[in-house]
C-alpha atoms as a PDB file:
ATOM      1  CA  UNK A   1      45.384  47.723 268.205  1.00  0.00           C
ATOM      2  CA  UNK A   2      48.608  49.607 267.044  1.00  0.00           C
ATOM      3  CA  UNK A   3      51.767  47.875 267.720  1.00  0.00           C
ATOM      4  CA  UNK A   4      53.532  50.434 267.975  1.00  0.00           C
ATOM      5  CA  UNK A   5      51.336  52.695 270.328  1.00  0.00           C
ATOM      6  CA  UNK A   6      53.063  53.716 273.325  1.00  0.00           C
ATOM      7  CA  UNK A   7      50.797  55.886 274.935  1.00  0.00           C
ATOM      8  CA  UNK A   8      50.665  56.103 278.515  1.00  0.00           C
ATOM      9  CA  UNK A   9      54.073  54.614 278.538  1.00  0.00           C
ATOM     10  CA  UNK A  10      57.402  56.628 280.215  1.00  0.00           C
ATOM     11  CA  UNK A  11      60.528  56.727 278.129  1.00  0.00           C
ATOM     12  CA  UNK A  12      63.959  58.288 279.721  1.00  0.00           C
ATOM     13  CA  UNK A  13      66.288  59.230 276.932  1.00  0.00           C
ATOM     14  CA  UNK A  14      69.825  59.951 277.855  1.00  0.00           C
ATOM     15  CA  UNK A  15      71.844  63.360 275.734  1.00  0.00           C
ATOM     16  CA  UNK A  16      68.132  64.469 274.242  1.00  0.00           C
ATOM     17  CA  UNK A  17      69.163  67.659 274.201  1.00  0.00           C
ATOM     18  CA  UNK A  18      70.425  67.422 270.423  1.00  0.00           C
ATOM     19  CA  UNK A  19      70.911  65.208 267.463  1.00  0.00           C
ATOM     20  CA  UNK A  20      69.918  61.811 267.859  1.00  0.00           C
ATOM     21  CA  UNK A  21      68.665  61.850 271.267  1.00  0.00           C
ATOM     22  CA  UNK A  22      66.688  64.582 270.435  1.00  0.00           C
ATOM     23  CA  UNK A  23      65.528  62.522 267.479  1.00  0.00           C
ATOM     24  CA  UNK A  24      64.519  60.012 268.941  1.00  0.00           C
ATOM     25  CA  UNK A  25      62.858  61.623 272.400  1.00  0.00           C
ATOM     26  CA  UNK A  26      60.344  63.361 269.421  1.00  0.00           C
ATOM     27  CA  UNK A  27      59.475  59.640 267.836  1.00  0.00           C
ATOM     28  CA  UNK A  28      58.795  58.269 270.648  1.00  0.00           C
ATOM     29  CA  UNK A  29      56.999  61.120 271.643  1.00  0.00           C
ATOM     30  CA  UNK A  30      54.652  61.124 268.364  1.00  0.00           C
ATOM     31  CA  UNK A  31      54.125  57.168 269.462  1.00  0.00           C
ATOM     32  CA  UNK A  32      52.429  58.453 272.672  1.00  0.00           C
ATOM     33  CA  UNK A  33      55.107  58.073 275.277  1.00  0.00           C
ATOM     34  CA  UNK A  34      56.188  60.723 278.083  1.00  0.00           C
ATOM     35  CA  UNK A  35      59.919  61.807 278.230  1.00  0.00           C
ATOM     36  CA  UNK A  36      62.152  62.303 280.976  1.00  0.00           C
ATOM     37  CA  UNK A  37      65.288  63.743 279.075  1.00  0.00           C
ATOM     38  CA  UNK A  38      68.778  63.741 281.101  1.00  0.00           C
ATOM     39  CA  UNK A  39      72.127  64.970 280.505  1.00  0.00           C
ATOM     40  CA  UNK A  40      74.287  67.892 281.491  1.00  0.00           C
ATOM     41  CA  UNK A  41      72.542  70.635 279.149  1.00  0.00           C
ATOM     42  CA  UNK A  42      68.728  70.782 279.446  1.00  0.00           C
ATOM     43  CA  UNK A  43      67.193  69.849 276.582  1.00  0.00           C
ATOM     44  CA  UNK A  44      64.905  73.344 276.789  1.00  0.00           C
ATOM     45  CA  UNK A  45      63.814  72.704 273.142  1.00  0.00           C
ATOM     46  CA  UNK A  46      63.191  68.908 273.086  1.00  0.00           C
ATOM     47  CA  UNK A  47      60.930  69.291 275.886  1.00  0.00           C
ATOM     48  CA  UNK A  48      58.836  72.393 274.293  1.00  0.00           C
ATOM     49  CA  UNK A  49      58.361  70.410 271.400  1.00  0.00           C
ATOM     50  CA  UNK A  50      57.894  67.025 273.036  1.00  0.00           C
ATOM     51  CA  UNK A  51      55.157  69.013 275.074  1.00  0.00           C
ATOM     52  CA  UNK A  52      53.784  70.435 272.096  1.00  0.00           C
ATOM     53  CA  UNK A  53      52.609  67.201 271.073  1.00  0.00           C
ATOM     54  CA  UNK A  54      50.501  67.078 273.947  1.00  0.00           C
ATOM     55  CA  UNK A  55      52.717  64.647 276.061  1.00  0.00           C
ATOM     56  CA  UNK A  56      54.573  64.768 279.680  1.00  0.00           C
ATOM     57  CA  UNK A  57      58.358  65.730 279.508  1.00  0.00           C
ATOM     58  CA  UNK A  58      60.991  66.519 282.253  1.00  0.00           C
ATOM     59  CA  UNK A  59      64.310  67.278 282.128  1.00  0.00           C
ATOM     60  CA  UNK A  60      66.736  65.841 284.767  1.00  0.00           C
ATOM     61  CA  UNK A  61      70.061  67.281 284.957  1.00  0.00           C
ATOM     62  CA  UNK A  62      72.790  64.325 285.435  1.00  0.00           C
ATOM     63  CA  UNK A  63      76.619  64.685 284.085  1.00  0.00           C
ATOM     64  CA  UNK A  64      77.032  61.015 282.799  1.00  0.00           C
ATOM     65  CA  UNK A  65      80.561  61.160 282.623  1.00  0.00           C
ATOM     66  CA  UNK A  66      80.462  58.984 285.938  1.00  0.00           C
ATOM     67  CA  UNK A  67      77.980  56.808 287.583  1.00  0.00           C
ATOM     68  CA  UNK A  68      77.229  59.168 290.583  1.00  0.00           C
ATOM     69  CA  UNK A  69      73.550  60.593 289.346  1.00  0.00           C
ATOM     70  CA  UNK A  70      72.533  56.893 288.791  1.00  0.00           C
ATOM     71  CA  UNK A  71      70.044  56.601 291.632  1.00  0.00           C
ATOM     72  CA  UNK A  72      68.914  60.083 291.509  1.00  0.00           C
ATOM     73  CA  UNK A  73      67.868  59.866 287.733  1.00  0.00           C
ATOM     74  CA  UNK A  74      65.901  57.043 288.388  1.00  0.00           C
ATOM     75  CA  UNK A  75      64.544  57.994 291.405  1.00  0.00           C
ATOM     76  CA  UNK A  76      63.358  61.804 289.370  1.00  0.00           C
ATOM     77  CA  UNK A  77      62.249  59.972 286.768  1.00  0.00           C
ATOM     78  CA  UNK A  78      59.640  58.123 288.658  1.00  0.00           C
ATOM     79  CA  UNK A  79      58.667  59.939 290.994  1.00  0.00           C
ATOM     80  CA  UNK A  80      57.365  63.088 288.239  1.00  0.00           C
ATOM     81  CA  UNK A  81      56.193  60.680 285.402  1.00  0.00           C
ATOM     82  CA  UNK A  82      55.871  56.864 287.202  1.00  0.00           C
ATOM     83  CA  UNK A  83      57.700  53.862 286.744  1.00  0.00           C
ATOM     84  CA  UNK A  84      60.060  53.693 283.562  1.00  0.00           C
ATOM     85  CA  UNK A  85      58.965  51.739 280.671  1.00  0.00           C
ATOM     86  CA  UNK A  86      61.888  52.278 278.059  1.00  0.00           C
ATOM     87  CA  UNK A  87      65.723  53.373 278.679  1.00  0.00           C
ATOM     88  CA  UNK A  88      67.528  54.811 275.925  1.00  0.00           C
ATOM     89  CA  UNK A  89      71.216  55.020 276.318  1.00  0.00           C
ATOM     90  CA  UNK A  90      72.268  57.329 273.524  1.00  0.00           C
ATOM     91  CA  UNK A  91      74.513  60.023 275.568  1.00  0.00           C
ATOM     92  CA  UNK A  92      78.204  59.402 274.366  1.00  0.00           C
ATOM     93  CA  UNK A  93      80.960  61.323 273.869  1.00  0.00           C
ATOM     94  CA  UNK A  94      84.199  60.729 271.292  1.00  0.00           C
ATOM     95  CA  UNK A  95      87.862  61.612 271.287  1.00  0.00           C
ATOM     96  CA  UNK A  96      89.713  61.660 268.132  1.00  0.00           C
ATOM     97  CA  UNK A  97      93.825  61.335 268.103  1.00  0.00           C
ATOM     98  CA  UNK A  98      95.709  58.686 266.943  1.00  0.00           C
ATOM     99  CA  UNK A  99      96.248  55.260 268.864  1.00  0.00           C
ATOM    100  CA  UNK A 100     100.037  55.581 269.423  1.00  0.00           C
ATOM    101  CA  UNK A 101      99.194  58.995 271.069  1.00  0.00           C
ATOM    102  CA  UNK A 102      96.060  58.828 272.661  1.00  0.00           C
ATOM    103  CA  UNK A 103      95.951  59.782 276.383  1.00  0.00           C
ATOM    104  CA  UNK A 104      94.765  57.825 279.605  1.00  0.00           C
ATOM    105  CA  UNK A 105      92.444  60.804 280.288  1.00  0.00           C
ATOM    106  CA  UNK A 106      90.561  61.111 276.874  1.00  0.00           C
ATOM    107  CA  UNK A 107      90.192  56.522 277.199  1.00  0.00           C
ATOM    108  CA  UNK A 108      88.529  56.890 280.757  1.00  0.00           C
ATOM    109  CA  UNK A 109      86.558  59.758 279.954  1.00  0.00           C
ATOM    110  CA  UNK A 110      85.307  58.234 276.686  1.00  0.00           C
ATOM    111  CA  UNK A 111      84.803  54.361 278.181  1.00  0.00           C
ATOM    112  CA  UNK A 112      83.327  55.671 281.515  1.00  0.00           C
ATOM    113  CA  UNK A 113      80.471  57.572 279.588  1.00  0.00           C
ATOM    114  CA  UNK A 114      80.185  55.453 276.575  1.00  0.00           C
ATOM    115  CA  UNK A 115      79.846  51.982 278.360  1.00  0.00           C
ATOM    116  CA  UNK A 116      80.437  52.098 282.268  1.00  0.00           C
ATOM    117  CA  UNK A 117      77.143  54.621 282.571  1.00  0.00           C
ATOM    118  CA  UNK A 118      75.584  53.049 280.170  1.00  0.00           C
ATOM    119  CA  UNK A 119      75.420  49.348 281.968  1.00  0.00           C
ATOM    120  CA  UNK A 120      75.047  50.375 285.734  1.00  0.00           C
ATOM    121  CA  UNK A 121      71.519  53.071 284.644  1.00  0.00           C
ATOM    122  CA  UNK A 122      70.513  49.959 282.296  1.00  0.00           C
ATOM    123  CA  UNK A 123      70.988  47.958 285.577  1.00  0.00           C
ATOM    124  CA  UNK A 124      69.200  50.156 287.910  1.00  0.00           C
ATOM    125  CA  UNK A 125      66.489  51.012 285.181  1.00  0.00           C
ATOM    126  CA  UNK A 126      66.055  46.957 284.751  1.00  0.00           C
ATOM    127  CA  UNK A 127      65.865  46.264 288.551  1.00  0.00           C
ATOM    128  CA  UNK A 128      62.173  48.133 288.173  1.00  0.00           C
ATOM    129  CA  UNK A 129      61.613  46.694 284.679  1.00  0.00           C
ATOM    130  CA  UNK A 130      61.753  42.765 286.672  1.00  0.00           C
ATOM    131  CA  UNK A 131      60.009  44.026 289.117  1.00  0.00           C
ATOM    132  CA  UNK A 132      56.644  44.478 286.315  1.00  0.00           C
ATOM    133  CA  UNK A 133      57.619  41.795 284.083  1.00  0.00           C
ATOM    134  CA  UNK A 134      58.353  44.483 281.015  1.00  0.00           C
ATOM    135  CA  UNK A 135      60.122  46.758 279.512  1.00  0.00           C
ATOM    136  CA  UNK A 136      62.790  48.098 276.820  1.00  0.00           C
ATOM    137  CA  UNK A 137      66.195  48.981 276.897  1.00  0.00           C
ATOM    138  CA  UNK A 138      67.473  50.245 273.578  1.00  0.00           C
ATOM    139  CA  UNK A 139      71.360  51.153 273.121  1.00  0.00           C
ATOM    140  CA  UNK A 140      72.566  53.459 270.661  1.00  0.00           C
ATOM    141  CA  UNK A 141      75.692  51.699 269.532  1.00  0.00           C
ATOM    142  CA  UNK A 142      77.760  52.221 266.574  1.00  0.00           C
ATOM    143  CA  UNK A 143      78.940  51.516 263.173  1.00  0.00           C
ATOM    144  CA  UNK A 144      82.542  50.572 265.372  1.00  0.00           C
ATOM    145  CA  UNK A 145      80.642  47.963 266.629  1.00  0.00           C
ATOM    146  CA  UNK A 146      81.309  45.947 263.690  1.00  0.00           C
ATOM    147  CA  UNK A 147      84.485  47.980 262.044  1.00  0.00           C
ATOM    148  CA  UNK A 148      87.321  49.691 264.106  1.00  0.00           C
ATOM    149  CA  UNK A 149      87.279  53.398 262.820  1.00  0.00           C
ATOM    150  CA  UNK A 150      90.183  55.343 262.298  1.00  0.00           C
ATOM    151  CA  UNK A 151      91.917  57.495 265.023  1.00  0.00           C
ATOM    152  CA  UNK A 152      89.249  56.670 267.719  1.00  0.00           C
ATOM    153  CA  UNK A 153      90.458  53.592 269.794  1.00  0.00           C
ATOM    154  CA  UNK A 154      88.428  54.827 272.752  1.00  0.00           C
ATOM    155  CA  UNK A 155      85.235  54.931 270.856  1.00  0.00           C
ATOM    156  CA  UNK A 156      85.555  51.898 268.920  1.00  0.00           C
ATOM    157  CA  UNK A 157      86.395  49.889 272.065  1.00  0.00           C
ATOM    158  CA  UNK A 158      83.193  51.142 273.631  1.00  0.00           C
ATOM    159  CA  UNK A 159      80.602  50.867 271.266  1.00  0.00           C
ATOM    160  CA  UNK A 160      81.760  47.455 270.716  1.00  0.00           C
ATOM    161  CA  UNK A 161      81.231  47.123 274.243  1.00  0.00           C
ATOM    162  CA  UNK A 162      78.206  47.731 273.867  1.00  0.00           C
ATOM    163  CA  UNK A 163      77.086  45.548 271.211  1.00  0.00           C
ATOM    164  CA  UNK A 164      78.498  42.891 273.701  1.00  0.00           C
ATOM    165  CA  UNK A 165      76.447  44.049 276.284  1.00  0.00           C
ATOM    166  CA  UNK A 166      73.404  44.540 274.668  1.00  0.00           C
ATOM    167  CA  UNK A 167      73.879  40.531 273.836  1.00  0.00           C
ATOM    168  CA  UNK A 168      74.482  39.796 277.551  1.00  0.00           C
ATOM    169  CA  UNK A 169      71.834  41.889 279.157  1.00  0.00           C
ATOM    170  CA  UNK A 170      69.689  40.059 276.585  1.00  0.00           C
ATOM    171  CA  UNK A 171      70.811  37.211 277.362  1.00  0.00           C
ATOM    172  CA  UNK A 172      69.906  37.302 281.243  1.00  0.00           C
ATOM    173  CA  UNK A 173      66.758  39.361 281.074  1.00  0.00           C
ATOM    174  CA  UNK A 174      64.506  38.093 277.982  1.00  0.00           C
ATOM    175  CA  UNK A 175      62.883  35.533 279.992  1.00  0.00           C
ATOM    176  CA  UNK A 176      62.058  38.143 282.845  1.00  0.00           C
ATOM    177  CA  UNK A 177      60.270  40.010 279.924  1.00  0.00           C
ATOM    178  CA  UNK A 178      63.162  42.949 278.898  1.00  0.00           C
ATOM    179  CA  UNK A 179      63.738  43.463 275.077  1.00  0.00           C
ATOM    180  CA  UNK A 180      67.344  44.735 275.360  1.00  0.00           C
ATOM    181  CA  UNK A 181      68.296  46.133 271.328  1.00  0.00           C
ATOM    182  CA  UNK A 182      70.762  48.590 270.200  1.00  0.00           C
ATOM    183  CA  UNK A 183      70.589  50.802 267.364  1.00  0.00           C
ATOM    184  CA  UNK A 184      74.115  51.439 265.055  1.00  0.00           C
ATOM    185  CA  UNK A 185      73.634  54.471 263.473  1.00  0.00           C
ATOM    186  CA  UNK A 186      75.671  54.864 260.285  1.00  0.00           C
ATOM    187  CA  UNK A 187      77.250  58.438 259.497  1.00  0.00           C
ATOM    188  CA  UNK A 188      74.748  60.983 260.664  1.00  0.00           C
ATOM    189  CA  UNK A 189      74.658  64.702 260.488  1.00  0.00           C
ATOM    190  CA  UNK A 190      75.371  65.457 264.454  1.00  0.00           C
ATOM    191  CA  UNK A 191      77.800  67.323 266.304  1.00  0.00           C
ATOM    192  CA  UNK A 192      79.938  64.162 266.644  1.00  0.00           C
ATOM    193  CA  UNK A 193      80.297  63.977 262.674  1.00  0.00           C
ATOM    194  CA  UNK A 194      80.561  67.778 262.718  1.00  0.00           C
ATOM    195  CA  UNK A 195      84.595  67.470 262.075  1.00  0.00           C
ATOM    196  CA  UNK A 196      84.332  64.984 259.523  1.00  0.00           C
ATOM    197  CA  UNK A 197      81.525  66.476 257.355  1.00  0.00           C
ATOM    198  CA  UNK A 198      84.006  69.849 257.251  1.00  0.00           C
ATOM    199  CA  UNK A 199      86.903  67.878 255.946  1.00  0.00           C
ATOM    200  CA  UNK A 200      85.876  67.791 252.149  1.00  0.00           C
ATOM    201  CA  UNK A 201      88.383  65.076 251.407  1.00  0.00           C
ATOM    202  CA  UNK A 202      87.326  62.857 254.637  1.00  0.00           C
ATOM    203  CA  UNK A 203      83.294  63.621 253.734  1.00  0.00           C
ATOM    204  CA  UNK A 204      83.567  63.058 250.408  1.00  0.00           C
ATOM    205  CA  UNK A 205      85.359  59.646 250.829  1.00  0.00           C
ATOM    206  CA  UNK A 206      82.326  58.384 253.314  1.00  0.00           C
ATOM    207  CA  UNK A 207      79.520  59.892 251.330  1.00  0.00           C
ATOM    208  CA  UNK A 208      80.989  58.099 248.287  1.00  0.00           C
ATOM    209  CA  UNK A 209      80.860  54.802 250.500  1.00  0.00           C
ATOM    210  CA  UNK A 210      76.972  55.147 251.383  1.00  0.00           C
ATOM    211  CA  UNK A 211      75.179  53.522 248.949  1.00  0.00           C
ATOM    212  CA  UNK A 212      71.649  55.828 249.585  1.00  0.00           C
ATOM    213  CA  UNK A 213      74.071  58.442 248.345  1.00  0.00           C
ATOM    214  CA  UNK A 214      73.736  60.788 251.342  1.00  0.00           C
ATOM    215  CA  UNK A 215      74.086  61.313 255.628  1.00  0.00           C
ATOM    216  CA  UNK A 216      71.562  59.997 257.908  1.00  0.00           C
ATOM    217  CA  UNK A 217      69.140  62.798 259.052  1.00  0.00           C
ATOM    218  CA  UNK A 218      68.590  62.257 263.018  1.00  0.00           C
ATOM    219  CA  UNK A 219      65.126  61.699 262.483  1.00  0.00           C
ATOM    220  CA  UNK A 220      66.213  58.377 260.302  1.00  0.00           C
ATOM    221  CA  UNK A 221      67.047  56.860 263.813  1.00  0.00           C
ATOM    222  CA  UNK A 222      63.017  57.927 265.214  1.00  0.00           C
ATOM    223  CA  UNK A 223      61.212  54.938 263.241  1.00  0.00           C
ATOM    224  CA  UNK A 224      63.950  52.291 264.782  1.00  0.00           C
ATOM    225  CA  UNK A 225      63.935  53.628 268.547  1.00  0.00           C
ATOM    226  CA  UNK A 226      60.377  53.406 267.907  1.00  0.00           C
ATOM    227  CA  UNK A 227      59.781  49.922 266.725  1.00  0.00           C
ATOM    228  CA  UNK A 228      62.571  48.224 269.417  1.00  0.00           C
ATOM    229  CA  UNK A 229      60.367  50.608 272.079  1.00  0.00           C
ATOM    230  CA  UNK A 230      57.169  49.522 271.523  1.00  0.00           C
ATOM    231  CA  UNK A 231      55.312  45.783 271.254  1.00  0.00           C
ATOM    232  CA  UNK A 232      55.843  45.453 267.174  1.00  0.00           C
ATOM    233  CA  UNK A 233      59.591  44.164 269.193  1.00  0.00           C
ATOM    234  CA  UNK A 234      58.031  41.590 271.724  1.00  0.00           C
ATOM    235  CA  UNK A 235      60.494  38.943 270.280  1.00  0.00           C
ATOM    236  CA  UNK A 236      63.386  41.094 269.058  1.00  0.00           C
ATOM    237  CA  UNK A 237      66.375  40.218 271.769  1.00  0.00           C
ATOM    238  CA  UNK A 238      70.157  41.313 271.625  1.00  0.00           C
ATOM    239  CA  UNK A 239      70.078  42.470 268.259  1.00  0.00           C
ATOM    240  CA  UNK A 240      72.383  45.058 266.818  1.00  0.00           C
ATOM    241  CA  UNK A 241      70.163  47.282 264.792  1.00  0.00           C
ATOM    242  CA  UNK A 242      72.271  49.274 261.900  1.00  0.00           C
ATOM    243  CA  UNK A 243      70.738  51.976 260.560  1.00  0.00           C
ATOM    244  CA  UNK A 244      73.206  53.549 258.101  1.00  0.00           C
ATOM    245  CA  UNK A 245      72.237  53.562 254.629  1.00  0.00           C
ATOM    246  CA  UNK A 246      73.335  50.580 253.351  1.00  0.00           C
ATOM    247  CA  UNK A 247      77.037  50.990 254.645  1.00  0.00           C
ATOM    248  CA  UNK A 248      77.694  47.673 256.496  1.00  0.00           C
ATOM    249  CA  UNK A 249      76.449  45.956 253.275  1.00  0.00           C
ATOM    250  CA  UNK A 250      78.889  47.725 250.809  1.00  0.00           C
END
């Protein structure tokens, strides 16, 4: 048997619309899962091509910015594809200013979707996942995991959040049979890195740094998402996956 077959399986993916969500909804897709993709903008093309490949995909239409659609997600989720065998938090957002100036407003609204969301639908998802004894919760966390950025306290205090709680959730659910991973994607050509990829100074300065000499395509993130997803994991708890061409090791 493949161990990394996840057909008949039901993956929600959170900001699939684009980028790395959208990324990794496909891989997992290809693998043989079904995808319910949620966020704020329907992810119209994800789904056509996710459904291309001959497998189920909904959208469900949920503004993570607070923890109000929590129950309703869930509750969408299985009641159109069945119960929910892999969560992948990858929606975030990211404010750039400096520390000394950065506002209240831009902190909560990046540390409420970043990390607040994140744990209480990795809660409600894993209340389900004890329930059958399985299932896989994959983060998408950071290079500011391990470094602190520059000009994005917000950010960097989240994603290192969630490194932490990728390590705790592990912690507490491994024995009730939950792989709980993250994912750190390196520098990746998104929107998020949009800004920095159009400073020619700024780009040039990180491309120089990555020792496979170039950004990470989305699709580099697919393989990763797919391996913590499927069985080919079974033993892989609260680890901090960083997928960024060599950076972390320069």
């Amino acid at each position: 048997m493949n161990p990394f077959d996840l057909s008949g399986q039901v993956a929600v993916i959170t900001g699939a619309n684009t980028g790395i969500g959208q990324a990794i909804a496909l891989a997992l897709a290809q693998a043989g899962a079904d995808i319910a993709a949620v966020g704020r903008t329907p992810a119209t093309e994800t789904i056509g091509q996710v459904q291309a490949l001959g497998r189920r995909a909904i959208n469900i239409a949920a503004d993570l910015s607070s923890t109000a659609p929590i129950a309703q997600v869930v509750s969408q989720a299985e009641s159109q594809l069945g119960g929910i065998d892999i969560l992948v938090n990858n929606a975030g957002i990211i404010r750039r200013a400096d520390a000394v100036e950065f506002s209240e407003a831009d902190w909560d609204a990046v540390v409420d979707t970043n990390l607040k969301t994140l744990f209480f639908l990795s809660q409600a998802v894993a209340r389900g996942m004890i329930g059958k004894g399985r299932g896989k919760i994959i983060h998408i966390a950071s290079l500011l995991s391990f470094q602190g950025g520059i000009r994005v306290p917000a950010y960097t205090a989240a994603k290192s959040g969630v490194a932490g709680l990728t390590k705790a959730m592990a912690n507490e659910w491994s024995a009730k049979g939950i792989n709980v991973n993250a994912i750190a994607p390196g520098y990746i050509e998104t929107n998020n890195t949009e800004a920095l990829r159009a400073d020619p100074v700024r780009s040039r300065q990180i491309l120089e740094r990555i020792p496979a000499g170039r950004w990470g395509a989305p699709s580099d993130i697919g393989g990763a998402a797919v391996f913590l997803a499927s069985r080919a994991s079974d033993y892989v708890h609260g680890h901090v996956l960083p997928v960024d061409g060599g950076w972390l090791g320069r």
